[in-house]
C-alpha atoms as a PDB file:
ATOM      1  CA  UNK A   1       0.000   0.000   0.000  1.00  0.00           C
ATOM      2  CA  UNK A   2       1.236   3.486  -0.707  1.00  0.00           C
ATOM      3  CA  UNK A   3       1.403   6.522   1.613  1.00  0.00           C
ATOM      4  CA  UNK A   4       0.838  10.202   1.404  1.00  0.00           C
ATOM      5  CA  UNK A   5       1.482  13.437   2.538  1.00  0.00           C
ATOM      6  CA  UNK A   6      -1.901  15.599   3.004  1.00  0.00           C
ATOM      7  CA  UNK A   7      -0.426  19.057   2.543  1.00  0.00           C
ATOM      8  CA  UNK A   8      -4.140  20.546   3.598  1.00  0.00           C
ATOM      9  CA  UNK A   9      -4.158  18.576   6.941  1.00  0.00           C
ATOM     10  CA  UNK A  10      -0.418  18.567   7.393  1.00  0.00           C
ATOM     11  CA  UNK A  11      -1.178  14.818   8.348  1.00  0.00           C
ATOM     12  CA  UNK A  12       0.309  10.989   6.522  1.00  0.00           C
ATOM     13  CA  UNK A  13      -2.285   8.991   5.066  1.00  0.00           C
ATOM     14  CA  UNK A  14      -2.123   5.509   3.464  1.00  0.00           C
ATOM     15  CA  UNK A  15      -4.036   4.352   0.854  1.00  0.00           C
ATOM     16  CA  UNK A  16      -6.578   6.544  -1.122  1.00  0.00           C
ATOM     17  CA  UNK A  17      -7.470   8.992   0.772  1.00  0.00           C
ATOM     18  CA  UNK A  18      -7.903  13.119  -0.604  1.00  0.00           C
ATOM     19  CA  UNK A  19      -7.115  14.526  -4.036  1.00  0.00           C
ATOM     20  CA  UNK A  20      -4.093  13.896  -5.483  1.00  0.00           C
ATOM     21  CA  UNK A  21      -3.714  17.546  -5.960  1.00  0.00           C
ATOM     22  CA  UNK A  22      -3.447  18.036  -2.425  1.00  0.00           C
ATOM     23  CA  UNK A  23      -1.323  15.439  -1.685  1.00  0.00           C
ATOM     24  CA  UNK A  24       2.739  14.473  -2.281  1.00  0.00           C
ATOM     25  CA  UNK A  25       3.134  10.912  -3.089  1.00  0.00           C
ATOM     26  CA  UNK A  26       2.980   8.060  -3.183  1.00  0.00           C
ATOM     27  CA  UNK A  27       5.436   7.277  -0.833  1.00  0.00           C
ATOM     28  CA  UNK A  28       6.826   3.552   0.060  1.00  0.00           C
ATOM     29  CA  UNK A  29       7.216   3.890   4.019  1.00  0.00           C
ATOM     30  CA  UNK A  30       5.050   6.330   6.245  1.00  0.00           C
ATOM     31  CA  UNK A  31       8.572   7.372   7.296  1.00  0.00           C
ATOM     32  CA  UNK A  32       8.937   8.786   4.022  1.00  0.00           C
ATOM     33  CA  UNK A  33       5.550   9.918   3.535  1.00  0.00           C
ATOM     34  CA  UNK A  34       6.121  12.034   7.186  1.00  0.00           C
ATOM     35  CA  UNK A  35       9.505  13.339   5.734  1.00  0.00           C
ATOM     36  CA  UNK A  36       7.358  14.936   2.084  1.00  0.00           C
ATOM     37  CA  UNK A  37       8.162  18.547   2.862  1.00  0.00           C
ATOM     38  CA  UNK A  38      11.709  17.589   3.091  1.00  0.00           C
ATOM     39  CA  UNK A  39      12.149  15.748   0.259  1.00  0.00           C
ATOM     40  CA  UNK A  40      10.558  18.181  -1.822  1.00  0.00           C
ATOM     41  CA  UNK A  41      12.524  21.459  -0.080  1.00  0.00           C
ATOM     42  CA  UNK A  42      15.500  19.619  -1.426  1.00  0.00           C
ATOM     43  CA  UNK A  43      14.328  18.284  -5.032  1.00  0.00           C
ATOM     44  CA  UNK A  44      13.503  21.976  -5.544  1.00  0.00           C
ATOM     45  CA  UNK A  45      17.073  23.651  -4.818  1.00  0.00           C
ATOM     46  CA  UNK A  46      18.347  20.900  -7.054  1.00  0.00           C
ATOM     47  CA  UNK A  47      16.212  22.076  -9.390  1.00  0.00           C
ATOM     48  CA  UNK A  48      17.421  25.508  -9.181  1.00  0.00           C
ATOM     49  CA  UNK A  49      20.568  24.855  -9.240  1.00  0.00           C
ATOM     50  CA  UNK A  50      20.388  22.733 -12.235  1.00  0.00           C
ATOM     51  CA  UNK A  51      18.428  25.679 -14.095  1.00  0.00           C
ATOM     52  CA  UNK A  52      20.857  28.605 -12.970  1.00  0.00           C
ATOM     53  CA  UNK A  53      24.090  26.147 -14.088  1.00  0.00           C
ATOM     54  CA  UNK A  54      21.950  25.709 -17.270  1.00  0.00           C
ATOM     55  CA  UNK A  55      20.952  29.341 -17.610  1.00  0.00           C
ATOM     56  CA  UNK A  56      24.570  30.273 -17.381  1.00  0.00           C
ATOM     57  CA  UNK A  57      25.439  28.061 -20.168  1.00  0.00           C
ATOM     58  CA  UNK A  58      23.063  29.741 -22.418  1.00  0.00           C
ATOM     59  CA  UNK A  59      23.578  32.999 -22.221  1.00  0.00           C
END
């Protein structure tokens, strides 16, 4: 079963549960699914760090 991050409720859910579009997942562990926020904080500053290094490259 997979588990989710209710970013409304601020609260892990498994299963199906709300909208997807208020919801980060699916997640394997509810460990992982508690740690969402993180995981996404840090995706995005890879992200734009990837796009600066790339926006430097084409200018």
């Amino acid at each position: 079963m997979a588990w989710w991050y209710n970013l409304l409720s601020g609260k892990v859910e498994e299963g199906p549960g709300g909208p997807n579009a208020e919801r980060l997942g699916p997640f394997e562990t509810e460990a992982e699914a508690n740690n969402a926020l993180e995981h996404a904080r840090k995706r995005n500053e890879t992200w734009d760090q990837e796009n600066a290094a790339w926006d430097g490259d084409n200018e």
